[in-house]
C-alpha atoms as a PDB file:
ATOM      1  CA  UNK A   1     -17.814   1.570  -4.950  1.00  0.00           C
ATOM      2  CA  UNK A   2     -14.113   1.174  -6.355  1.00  0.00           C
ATOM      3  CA  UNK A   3     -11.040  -1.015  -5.786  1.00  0.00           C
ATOM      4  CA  UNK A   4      -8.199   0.012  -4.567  1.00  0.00           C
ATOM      5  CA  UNK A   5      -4.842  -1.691  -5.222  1.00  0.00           C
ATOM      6  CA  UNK A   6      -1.982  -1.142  -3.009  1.00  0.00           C
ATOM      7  CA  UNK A   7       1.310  -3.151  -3.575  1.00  0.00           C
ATOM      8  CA  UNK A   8       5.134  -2.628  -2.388  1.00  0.00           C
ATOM      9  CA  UNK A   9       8.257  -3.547  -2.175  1.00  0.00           C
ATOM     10  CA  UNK A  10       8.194  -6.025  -5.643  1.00  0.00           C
ATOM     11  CA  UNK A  11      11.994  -4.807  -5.756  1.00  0.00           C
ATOM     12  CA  UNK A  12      13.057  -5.470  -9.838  1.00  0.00           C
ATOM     13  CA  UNK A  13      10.154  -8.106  -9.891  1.00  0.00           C
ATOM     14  CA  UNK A  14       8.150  -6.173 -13.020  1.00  0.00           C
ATOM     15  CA  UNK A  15       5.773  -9.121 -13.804  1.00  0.00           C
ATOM     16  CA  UNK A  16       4.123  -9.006 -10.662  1.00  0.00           C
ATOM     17  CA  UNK A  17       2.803  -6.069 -11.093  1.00  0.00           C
ATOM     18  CA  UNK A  18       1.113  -6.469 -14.097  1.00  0.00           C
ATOM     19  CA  UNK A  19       0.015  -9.825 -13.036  1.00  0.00           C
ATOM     20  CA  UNK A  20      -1.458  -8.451 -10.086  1.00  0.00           C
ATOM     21  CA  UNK A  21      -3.690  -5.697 -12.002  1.00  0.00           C
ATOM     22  CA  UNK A  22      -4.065  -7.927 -14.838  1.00  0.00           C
ATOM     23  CA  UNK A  23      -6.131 -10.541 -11.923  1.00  0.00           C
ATOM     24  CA  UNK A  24      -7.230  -8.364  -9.372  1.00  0.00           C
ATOM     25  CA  UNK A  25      -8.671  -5.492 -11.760  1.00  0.00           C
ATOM     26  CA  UNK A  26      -8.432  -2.152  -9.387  1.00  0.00           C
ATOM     27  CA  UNK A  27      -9.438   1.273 -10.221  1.00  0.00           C
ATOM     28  CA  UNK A  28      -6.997   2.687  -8.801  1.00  0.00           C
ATOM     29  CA  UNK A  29      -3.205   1.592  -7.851  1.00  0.00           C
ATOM     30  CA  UNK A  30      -0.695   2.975  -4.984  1.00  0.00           C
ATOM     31  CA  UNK A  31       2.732   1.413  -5.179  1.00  0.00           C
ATOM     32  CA  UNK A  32       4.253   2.110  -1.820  1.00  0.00           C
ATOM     33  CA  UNK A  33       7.978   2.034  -3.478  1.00  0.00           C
ATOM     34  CA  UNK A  34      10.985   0.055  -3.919  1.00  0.00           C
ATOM     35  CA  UNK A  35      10.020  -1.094  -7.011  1.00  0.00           C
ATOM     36  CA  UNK A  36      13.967  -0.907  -8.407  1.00  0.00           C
ATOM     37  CA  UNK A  37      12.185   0.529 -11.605  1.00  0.00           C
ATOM     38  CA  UNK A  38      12.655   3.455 -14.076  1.00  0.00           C
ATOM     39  CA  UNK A  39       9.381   6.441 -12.602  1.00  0.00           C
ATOM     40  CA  UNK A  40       8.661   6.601 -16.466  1.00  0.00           C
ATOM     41  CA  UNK A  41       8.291   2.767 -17.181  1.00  0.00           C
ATOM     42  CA  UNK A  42       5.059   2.238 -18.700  1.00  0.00           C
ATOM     43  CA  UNK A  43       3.483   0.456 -15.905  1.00  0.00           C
ATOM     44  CA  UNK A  44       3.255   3.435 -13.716  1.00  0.00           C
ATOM     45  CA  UNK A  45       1.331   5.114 -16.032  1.00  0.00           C
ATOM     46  CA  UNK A  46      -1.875   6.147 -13.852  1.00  0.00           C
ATOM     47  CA  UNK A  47      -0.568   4.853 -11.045  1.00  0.00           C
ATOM     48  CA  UNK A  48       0.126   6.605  -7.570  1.00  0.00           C
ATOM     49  CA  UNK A  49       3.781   5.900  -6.576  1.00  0.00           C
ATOM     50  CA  UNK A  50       6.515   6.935  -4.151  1.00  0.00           C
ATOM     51  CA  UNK A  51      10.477   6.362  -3.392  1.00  0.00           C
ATOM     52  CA  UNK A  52      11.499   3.496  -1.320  1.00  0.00           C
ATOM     53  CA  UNK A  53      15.071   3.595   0.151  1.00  0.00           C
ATOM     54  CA  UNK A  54      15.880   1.337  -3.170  1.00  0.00           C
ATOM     55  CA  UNK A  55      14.714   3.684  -6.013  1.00  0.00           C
ATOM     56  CA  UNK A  56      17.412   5.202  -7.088  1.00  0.00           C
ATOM     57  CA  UNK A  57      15.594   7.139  -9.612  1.00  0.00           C
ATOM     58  CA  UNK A  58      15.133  10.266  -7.786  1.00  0.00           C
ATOM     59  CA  UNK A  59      12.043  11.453 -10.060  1.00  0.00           C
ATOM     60  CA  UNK A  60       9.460   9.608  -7.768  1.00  0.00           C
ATOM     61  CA  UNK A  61       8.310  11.681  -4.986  1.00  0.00           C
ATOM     62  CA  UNK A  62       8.379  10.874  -1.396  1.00  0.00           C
ATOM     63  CA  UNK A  63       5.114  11.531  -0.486  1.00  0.00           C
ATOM     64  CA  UNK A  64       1.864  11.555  -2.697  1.00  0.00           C
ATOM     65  CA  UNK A  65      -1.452  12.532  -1.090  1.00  0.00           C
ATOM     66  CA  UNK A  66      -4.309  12.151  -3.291  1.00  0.00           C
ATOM     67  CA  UNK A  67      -8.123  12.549  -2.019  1.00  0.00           C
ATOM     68  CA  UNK A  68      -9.991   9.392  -3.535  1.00  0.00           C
ATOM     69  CA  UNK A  69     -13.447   8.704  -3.048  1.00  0.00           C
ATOM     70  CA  UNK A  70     -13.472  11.302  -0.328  1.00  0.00           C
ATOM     71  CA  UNK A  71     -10.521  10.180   1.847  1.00  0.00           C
ATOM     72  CA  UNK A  72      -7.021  11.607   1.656  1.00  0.00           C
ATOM     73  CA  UNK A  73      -4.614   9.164   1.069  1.00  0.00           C
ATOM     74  CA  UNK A  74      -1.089   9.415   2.582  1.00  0.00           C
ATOM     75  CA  UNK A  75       1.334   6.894   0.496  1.00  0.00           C
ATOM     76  CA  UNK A  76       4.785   6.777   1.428  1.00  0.00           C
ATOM     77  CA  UNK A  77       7.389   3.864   1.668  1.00  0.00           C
ATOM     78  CA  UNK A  78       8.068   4.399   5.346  1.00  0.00           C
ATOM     79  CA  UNK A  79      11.561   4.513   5.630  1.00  0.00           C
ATOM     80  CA  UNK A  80      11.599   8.253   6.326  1.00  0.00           C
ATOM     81  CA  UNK A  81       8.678   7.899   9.531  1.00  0.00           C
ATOM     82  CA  UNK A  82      11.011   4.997  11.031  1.00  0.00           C
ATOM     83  CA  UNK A  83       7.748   2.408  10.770  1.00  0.00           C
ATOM     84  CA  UNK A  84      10.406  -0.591  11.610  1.00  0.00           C
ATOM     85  CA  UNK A  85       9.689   0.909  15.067  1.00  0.00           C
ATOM     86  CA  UNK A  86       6.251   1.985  15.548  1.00  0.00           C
ATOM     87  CA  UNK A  87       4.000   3.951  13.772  1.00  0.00           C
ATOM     88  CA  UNK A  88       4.291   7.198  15.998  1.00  0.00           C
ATOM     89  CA  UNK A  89       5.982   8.944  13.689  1.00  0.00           C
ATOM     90  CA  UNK A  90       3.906   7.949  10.750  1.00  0.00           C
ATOM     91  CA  UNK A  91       0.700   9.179  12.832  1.00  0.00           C
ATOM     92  CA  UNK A  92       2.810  11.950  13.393  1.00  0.00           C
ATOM     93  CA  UNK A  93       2.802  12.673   9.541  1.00  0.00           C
ATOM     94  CA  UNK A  94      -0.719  11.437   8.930  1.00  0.00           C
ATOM     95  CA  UNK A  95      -2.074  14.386  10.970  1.00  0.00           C
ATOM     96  CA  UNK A  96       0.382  16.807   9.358  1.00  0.00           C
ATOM     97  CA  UNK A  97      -1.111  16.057   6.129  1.00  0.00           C
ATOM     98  CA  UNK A  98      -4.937  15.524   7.695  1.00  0.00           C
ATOM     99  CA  UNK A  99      -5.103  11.606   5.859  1.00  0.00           C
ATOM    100  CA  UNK A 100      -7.838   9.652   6.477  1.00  0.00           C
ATOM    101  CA  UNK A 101      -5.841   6.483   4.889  1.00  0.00           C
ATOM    102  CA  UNK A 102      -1.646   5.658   5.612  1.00  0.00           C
ATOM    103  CA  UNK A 103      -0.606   3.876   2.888  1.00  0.00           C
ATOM    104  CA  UNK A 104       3.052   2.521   3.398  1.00  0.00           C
ATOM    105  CA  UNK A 105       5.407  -0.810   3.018  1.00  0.00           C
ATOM    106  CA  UNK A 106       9.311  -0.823   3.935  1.00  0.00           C
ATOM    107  CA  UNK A 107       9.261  -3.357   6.438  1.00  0.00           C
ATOM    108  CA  UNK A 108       7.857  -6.270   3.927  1.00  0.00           C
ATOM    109  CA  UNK A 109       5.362  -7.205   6.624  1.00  0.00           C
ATOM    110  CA  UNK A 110       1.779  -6.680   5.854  1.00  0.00           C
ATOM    111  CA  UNK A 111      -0.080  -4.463   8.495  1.00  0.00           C
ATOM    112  CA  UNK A 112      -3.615  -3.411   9.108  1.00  0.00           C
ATOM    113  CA  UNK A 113      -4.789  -1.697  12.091  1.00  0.00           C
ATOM    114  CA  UNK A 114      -6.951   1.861  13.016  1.00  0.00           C
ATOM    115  CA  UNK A 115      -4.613   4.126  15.632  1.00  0.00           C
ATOM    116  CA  UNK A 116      -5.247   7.789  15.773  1.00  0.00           C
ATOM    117  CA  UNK A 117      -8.208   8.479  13.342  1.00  0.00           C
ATOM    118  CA  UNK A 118      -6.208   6.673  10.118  1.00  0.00           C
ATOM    119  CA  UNK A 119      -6.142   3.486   8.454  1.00  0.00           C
ATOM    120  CA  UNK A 120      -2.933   1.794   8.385  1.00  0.00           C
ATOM    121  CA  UNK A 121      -1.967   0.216   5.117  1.00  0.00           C
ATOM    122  CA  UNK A 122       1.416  -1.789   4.548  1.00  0.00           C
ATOM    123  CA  UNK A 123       0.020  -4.697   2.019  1.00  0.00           C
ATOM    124  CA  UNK A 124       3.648  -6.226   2.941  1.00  0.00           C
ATOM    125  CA  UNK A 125       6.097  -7.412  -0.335  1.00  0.00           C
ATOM    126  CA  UNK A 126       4.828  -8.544  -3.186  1.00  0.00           C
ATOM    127  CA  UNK A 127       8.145 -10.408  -3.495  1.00  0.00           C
ATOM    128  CA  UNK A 128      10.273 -10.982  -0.530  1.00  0.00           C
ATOM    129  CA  UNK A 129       7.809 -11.193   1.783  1.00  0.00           C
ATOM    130  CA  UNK A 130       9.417 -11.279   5.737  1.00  0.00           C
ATOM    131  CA  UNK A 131       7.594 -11.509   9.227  1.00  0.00           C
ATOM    132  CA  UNK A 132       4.848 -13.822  10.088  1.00  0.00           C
ATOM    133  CA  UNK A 133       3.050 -14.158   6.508  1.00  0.00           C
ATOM    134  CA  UNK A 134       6.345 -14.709   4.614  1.00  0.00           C
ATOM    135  CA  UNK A 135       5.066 -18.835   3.968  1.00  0.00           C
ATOM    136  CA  UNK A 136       2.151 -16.485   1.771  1.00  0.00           C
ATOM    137  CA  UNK A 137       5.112 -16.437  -0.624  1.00  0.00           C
ATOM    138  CA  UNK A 138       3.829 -12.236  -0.794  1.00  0.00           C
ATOM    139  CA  UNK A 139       0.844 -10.211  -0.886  1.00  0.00           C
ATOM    140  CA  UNK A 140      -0.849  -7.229  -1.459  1.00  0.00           C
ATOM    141  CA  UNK A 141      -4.023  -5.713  -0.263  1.00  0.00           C
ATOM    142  CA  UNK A 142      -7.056  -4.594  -2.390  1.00  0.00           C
ATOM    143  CA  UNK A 143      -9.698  -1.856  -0.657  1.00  0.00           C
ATOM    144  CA  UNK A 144     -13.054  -1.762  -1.221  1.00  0.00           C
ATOM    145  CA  UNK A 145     -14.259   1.373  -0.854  1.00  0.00           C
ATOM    146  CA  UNK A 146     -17.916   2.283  -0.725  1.00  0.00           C
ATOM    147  CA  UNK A 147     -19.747   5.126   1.195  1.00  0.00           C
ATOM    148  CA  UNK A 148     -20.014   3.637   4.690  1.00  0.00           C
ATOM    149  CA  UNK A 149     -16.759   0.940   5.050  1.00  0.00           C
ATOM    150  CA  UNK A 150     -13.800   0.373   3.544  1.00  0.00           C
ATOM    151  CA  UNK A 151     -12.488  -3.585   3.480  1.00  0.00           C
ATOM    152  CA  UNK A 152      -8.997  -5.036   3.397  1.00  0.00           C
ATOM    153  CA  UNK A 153      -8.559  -8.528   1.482  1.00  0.00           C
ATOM    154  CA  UNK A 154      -5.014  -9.387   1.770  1.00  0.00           C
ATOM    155  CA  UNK A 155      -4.059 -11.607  -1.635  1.00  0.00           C
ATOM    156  CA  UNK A 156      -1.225 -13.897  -2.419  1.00  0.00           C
ATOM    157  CA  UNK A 157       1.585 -13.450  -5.169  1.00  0.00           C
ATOM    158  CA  UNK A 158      -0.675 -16.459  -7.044  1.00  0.00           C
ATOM    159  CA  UNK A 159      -3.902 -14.051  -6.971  1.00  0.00           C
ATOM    160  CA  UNK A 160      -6.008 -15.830  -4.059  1.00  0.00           C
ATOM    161  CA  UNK A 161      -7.333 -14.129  -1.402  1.00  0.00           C
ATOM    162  CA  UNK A 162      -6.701 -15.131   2.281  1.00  0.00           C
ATOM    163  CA  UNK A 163      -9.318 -15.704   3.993  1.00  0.00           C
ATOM    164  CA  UNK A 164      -8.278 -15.042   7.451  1.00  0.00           C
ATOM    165  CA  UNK A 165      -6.420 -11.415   6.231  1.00  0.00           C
ATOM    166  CA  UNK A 166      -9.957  -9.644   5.262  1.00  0.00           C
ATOM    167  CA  UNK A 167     -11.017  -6.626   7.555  1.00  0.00           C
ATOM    168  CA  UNK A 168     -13.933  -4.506   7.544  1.00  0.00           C
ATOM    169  CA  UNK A 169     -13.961  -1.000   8.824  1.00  0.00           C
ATOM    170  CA  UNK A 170     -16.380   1.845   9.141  1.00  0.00           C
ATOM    171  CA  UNK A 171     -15.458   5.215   7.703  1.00  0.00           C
ATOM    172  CA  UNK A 172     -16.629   7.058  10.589  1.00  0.00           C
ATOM    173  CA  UNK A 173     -13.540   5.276  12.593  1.00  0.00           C
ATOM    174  CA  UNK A 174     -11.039   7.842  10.342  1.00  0.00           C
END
């Protein structure tokens, strides 16, 4: 079993992020861009990161697609696959590259949801949250992954879990 942190959109915010591992304790970390940060600051050392429309360091990629505890990970920002739309286009890209998880952020509204064979990921802004959770003051989402299910608990900028954001799904659904 290992813990997944995924986190986006913290925009210049660099304590957050350390907080955030620091509490939550992951094994592994996506950051789903527009961080507003240097790609060779020390805190992305070991950690899976792309280019949101506000990096203007050009040495992050746009697309990383690691296979982690036997699931392929797509983790992009989103800007790119339109997701202030829909996620067509994302699916779109998630078959391309044959994920089993979407990881992406952009819109600063968290998102969970199954659609086409892939797990949707966007653990919304850890710092300027927007949508229907934006009271949450931000979040980000930690996976637990294990052989049979993966689960989504949805935390707060403070550390705390919310209880109503925690999803459970099977493997065999992507």
């Amino acid at each position: 079993m290992s813990k997944w942190l995924v986190i986006s959109d913290n925009h210049g915010d660099v304590d957050i992020l350390s907080k955030m591992q620091t509490v939550l304790q992951p094994d592994v970390v996506f950051h789903c861009g527009d961080s507003e940060m240097a790609h060779d600051d020390p805190w992305f050392k070991g950690v899976y990161a792309v280019q949101g429309n506000m990096d203007y360091d050009s040495e992050f990629p746009l697309v990383e697609t690691p296979t982690i505890d036997g699931l392929k990970v797509l983790l992009t920002h989103g800007h790119y696959d339109a997701v202030h739309w829909d996620l067509t286009k994302l699916s779109l890209h998630a078959d391309e590259e044959q994920a089993d998880v979407v990881f992406f952020g952009h819109t600063h509204e968290l998102a969970v949801e199954v659609t086409g064979g892939h797990l949707f990921v966007n653990p919304g802004s850890i710092s300027q949250p927007r949508g229907e959770f934006r009271r949450l003051g931000g979040t980000c989402a930690l996976l637990t992954v294990d052989d049979q299910q993966v689960k989504v608990q949805y935390y707060t900028r403070d550390g705390q879990p919310v209880p109503d954001l925690a999803f459970v799904y099977q493997r065999s659904q992507f």
